[in-house]
Protein backbone atom coordinates (compact mmCIF):
# COMPACT_ATOMS: atom_id res chain seq x y z
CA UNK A 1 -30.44 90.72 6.74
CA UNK A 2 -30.49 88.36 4.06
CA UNK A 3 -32.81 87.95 0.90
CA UNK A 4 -33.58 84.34 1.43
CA UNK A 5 -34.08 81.88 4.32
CA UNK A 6 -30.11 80.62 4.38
CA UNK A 7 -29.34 76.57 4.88
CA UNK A 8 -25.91 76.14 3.79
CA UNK A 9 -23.12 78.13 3.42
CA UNK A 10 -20.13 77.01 1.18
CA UNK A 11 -17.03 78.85 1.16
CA UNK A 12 -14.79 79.34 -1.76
CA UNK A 13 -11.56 78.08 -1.91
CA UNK A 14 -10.12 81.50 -1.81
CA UNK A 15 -12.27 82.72 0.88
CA UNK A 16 -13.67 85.51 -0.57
CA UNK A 17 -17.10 84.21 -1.93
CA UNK A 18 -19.65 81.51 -0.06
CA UNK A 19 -22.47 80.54 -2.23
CA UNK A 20 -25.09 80.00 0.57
CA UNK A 21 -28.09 77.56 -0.45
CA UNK A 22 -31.49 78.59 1.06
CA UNK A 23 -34.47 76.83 2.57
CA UNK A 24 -37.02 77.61 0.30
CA UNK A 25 -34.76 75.35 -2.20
CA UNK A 26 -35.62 77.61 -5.38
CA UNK A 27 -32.55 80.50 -5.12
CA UNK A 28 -29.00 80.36 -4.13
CA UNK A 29 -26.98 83.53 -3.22
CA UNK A 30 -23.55 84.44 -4.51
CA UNK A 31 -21.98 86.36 -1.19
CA UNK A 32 -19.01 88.72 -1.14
CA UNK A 33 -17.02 87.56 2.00
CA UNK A 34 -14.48 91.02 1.57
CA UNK A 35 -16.88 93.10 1.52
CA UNK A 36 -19.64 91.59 3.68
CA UNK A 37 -22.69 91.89 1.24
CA UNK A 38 -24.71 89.99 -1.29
CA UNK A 39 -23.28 89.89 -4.77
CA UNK A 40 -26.10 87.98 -6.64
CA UNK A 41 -29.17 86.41 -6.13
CA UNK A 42 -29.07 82.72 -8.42
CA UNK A 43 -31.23 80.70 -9.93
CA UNK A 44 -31.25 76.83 -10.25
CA UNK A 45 -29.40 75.45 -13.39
CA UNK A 46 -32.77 73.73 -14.35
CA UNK A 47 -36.32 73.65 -14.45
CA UNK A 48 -37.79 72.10 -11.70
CA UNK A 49 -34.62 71.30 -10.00
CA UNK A 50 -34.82 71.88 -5.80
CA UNK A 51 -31.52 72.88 -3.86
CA UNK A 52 -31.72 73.80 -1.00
CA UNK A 53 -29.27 70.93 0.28
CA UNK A 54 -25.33 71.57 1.04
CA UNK A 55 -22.98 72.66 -1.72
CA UNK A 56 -19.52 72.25 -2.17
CA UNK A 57 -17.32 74.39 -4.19
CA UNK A 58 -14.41 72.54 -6.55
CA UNK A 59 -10.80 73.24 -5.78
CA UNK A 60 -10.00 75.49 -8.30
CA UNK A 61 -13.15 77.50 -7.37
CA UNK A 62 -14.90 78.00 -10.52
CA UNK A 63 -17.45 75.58 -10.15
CA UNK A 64 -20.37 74.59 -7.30
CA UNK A 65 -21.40 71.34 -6.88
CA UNK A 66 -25.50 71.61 -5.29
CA UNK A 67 -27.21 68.84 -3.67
CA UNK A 68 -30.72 68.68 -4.67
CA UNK A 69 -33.38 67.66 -2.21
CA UNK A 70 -36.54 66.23 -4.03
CA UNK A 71 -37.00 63.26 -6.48
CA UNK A 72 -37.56 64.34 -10.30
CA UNK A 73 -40.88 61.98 -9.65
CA UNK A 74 -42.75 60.49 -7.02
CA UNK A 75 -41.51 57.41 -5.83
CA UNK A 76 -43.78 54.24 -6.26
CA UNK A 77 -44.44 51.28 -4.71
C-alpha cells in the first residue's frame, strides 16, 4: 500500500528509483525500485504549486522535471 493516491510513475534512468506523482497534486514520492519500498515522501518545490501531472526524469538522473496541473490564477475572460 502506498501513502498517497499514485498518478504517474517516472522511472529513473538507472532503474532503481521512480518518483511517482500523486492525485491529490500536493506530495510526490521518492520510491526505491531494489528494494520495493518508499524512500521519501516530497513536497512541491513551491508554495502553491499543484503536481500531480506526469514527470520526467533528466538523463543523467539527478533532476525531475513535474508537470503542474492548475493555473497560478484564474483565467479571465
Amino acid at each position: 500500500m502506498l501513502p498517497i493516491a499514485l498518478h504517474h510513475a517516472a522511472v529513473a534512468p538507472d532503474r532503481r528509483r521512480a518518483f511517482l506523482s500523486s492525485l491529490e497534486g500536493q506530495t510526490f514520492l521518492l520510491f526505491d525500485l531494489e528494494a520495493f519500498a518508499p524512500q521519501r515522501l516530497l513536497e512541491p518545490h513551491d508554495r502553491g504549486f499543484v503536481g500531480g501531472g506526469h514527470a520526467v526524469w533528466a538523463p543523467e538522473g539527478d533532476v525531475v522535471y513535474v508537470t503542474g496541473t492548475a493555473c497560478a490564477s484564474p483565467l479571465l475572460g
